[in-house]
N, C-alpha and C. Protein backbone atom coordinates (compact mmCIF):
# COMPACT_ATOMS: atom_id res chain seq x y z
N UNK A 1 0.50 -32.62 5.16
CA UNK A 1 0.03 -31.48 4.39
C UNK A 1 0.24 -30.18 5.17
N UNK A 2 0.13 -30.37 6.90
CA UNK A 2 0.20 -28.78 7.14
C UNK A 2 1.99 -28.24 7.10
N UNK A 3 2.80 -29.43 6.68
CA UNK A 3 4.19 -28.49 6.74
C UNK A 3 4.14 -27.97 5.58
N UNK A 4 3.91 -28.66 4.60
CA UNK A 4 3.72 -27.96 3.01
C UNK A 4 2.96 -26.90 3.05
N UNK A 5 1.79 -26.60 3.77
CA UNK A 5 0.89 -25.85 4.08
C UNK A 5 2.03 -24.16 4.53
N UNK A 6 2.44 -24.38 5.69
CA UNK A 6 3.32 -23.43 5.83
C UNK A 6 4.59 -23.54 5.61
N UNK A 7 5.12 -24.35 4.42
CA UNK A 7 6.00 -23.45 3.34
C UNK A 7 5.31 -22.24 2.72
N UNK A 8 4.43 -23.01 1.89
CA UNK A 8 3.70 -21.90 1.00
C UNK A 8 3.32 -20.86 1.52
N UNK A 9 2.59 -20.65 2.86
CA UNK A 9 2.10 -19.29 3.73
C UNK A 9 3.66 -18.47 3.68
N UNK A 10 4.78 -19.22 4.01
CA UNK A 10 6.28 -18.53 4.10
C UNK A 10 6.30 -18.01 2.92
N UNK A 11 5.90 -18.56 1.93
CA UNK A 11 6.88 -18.13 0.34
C UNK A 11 5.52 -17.26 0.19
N UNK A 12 4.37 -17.15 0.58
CA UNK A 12 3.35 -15.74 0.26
C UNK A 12 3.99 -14.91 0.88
N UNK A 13 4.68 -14.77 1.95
CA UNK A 13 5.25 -13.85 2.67
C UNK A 13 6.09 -13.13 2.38
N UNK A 14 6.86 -14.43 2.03
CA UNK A 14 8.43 -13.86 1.25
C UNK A 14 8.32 -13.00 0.05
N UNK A 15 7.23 -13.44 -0.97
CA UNK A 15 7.06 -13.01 -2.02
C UNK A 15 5.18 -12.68 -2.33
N UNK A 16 4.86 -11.90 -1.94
CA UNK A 16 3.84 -11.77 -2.32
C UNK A 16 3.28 -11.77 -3.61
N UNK A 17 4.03 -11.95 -4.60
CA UNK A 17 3.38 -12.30 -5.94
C UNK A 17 3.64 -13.57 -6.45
N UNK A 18 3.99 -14.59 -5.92
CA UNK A 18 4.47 -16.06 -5.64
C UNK A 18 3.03 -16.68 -6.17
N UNK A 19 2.90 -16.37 -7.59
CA UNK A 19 1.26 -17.11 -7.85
C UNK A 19 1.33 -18.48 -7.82
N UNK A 20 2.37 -19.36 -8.07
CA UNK A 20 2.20 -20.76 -7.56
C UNK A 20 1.94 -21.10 -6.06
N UNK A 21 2.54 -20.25 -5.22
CA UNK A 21 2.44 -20.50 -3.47
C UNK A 21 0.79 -20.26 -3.16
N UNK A 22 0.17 -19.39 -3.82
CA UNK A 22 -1.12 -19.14 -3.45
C UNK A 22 -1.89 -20.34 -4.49
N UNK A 23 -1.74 -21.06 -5.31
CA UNK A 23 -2.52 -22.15 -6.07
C UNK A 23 -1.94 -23.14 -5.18
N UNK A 24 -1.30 -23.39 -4.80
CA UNK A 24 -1.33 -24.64 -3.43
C UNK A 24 -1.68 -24.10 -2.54
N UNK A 25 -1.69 -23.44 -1.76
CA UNK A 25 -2.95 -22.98 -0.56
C UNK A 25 -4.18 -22.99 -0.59
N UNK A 26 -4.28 -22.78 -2.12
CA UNK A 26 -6.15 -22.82 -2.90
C UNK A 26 -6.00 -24.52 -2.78
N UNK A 27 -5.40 -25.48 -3.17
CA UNK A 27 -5.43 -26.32 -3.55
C UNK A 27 -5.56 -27.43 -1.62
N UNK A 28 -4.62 -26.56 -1.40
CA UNK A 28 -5.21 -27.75 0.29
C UNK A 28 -5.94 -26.91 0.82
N UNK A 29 -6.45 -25.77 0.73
CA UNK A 29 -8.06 -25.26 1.62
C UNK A 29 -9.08 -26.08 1.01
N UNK A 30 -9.13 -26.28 -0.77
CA UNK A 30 -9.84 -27.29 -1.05
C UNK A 30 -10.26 -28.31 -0.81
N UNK A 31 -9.13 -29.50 -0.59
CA UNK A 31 -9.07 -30.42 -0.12
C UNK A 31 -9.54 -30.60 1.34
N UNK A 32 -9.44 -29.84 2.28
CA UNK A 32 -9.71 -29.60 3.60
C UNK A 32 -11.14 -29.13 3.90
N UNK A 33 -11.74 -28.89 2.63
CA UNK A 33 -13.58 -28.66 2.30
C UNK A 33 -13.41 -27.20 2.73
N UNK A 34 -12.27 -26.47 2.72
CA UNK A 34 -12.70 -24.93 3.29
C UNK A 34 -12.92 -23.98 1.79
N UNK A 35 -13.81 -23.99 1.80
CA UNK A 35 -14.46 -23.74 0.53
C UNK A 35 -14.13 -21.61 0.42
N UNK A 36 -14.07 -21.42 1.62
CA UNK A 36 -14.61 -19.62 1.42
C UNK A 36 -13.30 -19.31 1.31
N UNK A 37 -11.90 -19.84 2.24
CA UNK A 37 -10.51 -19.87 2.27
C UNK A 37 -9.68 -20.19 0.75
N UNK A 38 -10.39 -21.19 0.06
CA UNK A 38 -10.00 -21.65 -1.27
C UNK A 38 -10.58 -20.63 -1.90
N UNK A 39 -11.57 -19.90 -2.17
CA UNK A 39 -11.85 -19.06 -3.19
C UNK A 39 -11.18 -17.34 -2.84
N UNK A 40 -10.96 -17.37 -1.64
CA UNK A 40 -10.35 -15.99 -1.51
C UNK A 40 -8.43 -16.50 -1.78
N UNK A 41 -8.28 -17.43 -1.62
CA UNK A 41 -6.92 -17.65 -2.13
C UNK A 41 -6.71 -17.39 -4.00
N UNK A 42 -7.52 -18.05 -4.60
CA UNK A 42 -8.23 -18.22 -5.83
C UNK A 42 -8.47 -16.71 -6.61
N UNK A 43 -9.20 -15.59 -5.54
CA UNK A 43 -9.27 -14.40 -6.06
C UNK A 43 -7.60 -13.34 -5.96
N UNK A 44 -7.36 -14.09 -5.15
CA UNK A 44 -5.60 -13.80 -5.06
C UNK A 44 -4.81 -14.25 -6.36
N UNK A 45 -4.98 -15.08 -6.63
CA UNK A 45 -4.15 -15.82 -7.66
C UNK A 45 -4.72 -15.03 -9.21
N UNK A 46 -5.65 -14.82 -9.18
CA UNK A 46 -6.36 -14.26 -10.51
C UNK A 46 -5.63 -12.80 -10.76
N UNK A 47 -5.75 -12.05 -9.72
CA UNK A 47 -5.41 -10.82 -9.39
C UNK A 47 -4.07 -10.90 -9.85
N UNK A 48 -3.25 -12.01 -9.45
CA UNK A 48 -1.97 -11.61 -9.71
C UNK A 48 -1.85 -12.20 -11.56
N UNK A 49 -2.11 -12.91 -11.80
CA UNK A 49 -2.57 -13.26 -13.09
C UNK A 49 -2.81 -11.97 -14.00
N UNK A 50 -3.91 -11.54 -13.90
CA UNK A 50 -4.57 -10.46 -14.43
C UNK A 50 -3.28 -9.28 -14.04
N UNK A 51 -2.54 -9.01 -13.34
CA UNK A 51 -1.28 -8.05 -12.97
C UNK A 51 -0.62 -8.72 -14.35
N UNK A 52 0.41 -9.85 -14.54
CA UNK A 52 0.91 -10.44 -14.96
C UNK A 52 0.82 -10.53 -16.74
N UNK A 53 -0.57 -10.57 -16.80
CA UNK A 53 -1.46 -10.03 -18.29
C UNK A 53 -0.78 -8.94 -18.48
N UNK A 54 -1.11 -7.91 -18.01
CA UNK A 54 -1.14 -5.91 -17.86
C UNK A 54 0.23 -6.20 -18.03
N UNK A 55 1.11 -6.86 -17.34
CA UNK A 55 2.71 -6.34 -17.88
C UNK A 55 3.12 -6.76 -19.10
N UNK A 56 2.75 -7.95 -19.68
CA UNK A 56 3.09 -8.96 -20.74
C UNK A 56 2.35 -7.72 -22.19
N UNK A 57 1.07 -7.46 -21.68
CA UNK A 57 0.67 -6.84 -22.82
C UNK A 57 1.81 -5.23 -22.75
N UNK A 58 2.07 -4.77 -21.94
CA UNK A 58 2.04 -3.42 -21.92
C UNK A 58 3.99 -3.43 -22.40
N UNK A 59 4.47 -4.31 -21.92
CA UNK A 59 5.68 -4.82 -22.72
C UNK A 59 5.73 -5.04 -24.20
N UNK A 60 4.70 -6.00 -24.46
CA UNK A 60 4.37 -6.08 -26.28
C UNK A 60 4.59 -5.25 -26.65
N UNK A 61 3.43 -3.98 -26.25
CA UNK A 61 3.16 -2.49 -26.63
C UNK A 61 4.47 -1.98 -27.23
N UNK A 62 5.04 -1.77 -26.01
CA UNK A 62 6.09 -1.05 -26.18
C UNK A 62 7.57 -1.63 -27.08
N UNK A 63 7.32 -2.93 -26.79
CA UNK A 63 8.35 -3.61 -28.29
C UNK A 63 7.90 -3.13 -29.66
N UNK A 64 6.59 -3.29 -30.13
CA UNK A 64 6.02 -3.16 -31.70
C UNK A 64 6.38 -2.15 -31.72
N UNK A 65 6.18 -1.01 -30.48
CA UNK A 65 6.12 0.76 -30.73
C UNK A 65 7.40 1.32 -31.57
N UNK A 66 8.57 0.26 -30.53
CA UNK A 66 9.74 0.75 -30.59
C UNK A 66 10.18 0.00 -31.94
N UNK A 67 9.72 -1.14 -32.54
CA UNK A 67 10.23 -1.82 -33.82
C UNK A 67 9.89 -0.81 -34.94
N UNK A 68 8.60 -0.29 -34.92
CA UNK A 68 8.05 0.46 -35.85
C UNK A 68 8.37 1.56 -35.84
N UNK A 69 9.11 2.21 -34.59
CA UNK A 69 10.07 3.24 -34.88
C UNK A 69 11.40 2.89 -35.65
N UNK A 70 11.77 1.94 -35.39
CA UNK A 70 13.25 1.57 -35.88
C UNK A 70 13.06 1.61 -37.32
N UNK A 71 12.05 0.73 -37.78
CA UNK A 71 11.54 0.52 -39.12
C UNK A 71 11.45 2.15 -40.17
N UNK A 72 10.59 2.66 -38.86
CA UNK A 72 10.40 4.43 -39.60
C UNK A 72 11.80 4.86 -40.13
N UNK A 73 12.38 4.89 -39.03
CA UNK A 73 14.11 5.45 -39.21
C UNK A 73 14.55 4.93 -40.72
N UNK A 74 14.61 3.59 -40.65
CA UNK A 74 14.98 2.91 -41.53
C UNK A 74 14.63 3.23 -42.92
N UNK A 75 13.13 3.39 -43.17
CA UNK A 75 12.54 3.80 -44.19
C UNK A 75 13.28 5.45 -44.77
N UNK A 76 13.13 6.46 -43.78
CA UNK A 76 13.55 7.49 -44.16
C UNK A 76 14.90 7.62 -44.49
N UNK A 77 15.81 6.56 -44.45
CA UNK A 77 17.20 6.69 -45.20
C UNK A 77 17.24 6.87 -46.34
């Protein structure tokens, strides 16, 4: 477990928004009973989650915005 252990610390490194690399670090601090290490990994992973939300929605946004412009155009022919 600790080589797998530091892959994942590598690929947080490499990529700091690597939300799978930080749910296996949550996942063997768990296992290892480190309970305070698993939940600050855990508040990491949410964070990037909740980032991940904010783009997905704010992308939507801006698709409908831009359909319902196209649509407008369309209408006024």
């Amino acid at each position: 477990m600790a080589s797998a252990e530091k892959c994942f610390e590598k690929a947080c490194a490499l990529n700091p928004n690597h939300a799978n690399a930080y749910y296996q670090l949550s996942r063997i601090a768990g296992e290892r009973g480190e309970r305070a290490r698993a939940e600050e990994l855990t508040k990491v992973l949410q964070k990037l989650h909740d980032q991940d939300r904010q783009r997905d929605q704010e992308t939507l946004t801006g698709l409908v915005q831009e359909s319902l412009r196209g649509n407008a155009a369309v209408i006024k022919r």
